[in-house]
C-alpha atoms as a PDB file:
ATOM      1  CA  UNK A   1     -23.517 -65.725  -2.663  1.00  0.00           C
ATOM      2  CA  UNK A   2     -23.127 -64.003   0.584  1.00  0.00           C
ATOM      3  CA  UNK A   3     -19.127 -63.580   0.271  1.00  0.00           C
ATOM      4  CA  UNK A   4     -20.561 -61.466  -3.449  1.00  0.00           C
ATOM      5  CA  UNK A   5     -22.227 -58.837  -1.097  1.00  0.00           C
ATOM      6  CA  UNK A   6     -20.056 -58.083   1.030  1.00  0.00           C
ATOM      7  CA  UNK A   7     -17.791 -57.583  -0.923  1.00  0.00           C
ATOM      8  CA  UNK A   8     -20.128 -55.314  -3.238  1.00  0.00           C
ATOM      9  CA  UNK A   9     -21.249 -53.088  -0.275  1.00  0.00           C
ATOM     10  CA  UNK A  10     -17.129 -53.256   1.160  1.00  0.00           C
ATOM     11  CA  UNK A  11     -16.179 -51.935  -2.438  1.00  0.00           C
ATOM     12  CA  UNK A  12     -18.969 -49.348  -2.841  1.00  0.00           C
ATOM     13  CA  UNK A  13     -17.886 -48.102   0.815  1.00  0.00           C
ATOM     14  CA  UNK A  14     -14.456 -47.590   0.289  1.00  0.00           C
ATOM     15  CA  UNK A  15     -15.329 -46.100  -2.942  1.00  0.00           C
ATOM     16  CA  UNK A  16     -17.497 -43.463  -1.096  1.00  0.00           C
ATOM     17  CA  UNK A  17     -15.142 -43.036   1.124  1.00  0.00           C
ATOM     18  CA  UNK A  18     -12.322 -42.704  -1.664  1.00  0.00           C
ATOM     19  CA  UNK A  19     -14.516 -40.097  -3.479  1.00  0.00           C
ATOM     20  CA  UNK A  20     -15.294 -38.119  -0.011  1.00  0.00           C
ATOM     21  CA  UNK A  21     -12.195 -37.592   0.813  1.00  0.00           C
ATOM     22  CA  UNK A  22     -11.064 -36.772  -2.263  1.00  0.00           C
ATOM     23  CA  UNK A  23     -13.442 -33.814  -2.544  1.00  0.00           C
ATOM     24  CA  UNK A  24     -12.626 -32.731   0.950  1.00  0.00           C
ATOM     25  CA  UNK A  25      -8.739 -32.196  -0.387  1.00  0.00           C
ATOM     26  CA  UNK A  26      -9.798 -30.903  -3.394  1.00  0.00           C
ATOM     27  CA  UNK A  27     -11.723 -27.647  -1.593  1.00  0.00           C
ATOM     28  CA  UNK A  28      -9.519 -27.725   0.681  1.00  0.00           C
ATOM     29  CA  UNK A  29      -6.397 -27.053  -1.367  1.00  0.00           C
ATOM     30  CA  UNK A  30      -8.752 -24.403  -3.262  1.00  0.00           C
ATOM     31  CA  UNK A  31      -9.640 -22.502  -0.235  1.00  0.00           C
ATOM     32  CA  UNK A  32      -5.566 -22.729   0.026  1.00  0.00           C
ATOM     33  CA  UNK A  33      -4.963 -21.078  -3.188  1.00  0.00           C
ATOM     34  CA  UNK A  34      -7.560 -18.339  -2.871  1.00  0.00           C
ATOM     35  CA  UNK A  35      -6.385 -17.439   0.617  1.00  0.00           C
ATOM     36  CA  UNK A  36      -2.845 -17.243  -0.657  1.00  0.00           C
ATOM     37  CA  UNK A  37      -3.957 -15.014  -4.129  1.00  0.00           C
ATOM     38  CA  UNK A  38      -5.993 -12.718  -1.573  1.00  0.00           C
ATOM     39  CA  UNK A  39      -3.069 -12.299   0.783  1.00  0.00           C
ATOM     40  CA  UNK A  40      -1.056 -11.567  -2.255  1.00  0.00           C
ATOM     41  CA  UNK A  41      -3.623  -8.993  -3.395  1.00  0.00           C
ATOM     42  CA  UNK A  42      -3.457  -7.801  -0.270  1.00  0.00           C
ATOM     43  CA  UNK A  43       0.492  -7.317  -0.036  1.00  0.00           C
ATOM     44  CA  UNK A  44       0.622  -5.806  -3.237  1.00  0.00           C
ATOM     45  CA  UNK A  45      -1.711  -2.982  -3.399  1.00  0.00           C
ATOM     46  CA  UNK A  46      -0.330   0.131  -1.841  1.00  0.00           C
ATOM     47  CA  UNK A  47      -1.519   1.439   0.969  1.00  0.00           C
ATOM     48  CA  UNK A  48      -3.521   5.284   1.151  1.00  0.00           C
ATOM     49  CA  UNK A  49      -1.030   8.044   1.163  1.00  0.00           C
ATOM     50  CA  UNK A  50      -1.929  10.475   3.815  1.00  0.00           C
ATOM     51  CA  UNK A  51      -2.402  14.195   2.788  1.00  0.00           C
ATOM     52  CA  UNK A  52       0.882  15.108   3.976  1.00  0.00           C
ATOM     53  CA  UNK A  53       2.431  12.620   1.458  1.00  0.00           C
ATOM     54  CA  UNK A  54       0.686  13.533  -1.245  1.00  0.00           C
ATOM     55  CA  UNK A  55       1.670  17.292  -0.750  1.00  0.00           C
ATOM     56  CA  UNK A  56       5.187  16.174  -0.341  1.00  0.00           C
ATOM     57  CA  UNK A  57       5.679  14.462  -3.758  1.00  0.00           C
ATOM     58  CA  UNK A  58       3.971  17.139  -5.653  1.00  0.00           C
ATOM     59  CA  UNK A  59       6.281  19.355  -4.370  1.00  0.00           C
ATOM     60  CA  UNK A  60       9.018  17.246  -4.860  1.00  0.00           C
ATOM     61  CA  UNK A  61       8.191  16.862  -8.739  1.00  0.00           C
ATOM     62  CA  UNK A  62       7.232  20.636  -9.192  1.00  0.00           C
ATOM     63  CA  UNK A  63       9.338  22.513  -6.988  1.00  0.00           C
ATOM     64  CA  UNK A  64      13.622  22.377  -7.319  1.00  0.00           C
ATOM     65  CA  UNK A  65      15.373  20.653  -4.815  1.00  0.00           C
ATOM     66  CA  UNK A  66      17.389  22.979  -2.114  1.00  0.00           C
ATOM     67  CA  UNK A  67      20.541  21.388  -3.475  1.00  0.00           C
ATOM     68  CA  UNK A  68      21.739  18.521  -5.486  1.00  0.00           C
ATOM     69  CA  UNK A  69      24.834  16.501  -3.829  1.00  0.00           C
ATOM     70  CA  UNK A  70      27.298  14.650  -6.298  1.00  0.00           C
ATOM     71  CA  UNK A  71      30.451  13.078  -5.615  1.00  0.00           C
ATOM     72  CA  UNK A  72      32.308  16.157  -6.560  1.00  0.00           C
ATOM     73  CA  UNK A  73      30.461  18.636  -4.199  1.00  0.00           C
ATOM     74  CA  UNK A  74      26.926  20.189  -3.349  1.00  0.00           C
ATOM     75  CA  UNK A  75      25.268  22.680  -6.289  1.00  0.00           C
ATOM     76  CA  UNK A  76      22.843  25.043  -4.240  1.00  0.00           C
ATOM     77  CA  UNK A  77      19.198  26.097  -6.074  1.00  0.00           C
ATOM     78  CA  UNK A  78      20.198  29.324  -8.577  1.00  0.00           C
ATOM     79  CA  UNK A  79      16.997  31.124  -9.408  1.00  0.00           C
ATOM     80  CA  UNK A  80      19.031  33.835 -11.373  1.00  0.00           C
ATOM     81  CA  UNK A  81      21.742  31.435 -12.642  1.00  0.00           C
ATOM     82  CA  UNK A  82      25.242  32.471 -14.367  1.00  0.00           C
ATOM     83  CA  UNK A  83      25.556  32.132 -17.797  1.00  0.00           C
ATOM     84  CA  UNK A  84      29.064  28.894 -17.813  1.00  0.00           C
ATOM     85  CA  UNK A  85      30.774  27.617 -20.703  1.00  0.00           C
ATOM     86  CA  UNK A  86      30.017  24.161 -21.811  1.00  0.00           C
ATOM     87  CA  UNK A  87      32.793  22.287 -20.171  1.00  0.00           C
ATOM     88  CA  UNK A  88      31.726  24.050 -16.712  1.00  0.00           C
ATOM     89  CA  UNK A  89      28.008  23.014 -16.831  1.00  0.00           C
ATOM     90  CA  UNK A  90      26.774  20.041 -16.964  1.00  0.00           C
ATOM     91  CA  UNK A  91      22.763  18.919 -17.655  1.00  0.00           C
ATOM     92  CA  UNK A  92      21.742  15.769 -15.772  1.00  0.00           C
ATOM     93  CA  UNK A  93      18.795  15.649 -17.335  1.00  0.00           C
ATOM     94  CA  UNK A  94      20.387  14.172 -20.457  1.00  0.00           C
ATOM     95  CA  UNK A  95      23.249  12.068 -18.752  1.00  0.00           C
ATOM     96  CA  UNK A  96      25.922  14.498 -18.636  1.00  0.00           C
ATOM     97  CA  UNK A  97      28.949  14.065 -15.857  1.00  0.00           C
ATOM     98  CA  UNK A  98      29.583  15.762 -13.513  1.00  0.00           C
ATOM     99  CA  UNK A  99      33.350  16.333 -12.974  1.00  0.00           C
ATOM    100  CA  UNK A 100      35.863  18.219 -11.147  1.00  0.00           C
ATOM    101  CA  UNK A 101      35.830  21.009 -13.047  1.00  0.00           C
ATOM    102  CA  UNK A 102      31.504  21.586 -12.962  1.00  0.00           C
ATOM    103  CA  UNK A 103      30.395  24.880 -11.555  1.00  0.00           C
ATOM    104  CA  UNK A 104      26.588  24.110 -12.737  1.00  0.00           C
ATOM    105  CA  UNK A 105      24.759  21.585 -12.674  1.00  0.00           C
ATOM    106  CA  UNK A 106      21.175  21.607 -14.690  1.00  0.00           C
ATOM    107  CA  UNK A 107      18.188  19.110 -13.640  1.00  0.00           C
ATOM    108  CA  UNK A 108      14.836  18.623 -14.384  1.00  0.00           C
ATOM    109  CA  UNK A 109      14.915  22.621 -15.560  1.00  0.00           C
ATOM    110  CA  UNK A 110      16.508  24.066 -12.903  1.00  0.00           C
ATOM    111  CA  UNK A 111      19.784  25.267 -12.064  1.00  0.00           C
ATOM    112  CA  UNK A 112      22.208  24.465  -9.072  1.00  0.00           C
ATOM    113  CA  UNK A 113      25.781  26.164  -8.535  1.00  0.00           C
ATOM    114  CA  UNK A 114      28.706  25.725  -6.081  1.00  0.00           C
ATOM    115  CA  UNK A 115      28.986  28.173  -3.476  1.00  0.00           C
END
């Protein structure tokens, strides 16, 4: 009768025990995964653009560029541009190549020659 006891209170301690430390890995892994899906979060979002940037890519997307470089030479900003034939111009902002022979070069709207 005594041996019964004993080894009903050894069972429902190790049981305890079993279930303790089971919920102590449990949170523990959780707090885990949240810390590693906040430093994610973190990581991902961008960080503030300073006034000066924000300036700078407006510009960038509403002003033309001072020149456009291609393998085949620079094309300088044309505010009064030439009129070219076909096979001397070439519009970027529909895929064309640019080639040996290109004395214009169109993109986003705006026109760039060789000097």
């Amino acid at each position: 009768m005594k041996d019964k006891k004993y080894l009903r209170r050894a069972t429902i301690i190790a049981a305890s025990c079993f279930v303790l430390m089971s919920a102590f890995f449990i949170i523990r892994e959780l707090i885990d995964n949240k810390q590693v899906v906040d430093s994610t979060a973190n990581d991902t979002t961008p960080p503030k653009k300073a006034d000066w940037q924000i300036e700078y890519e407006r510009r960038a997307r509403t002003e033309p560029a001072e020149r456009v470089v291609t393998e085949y030479g620079d094309f300088y900003y044309a505010p009064f541009p030439k009129q070219f034939p076909g096979d001397e111009a070439a519009n970027l902002d529909i895929d064309e190549e640019v080639t040996e022979d290109t004395n214009q070069v169109i993109e986003r709207g705006y026109f760039y020659e060789k000097k």
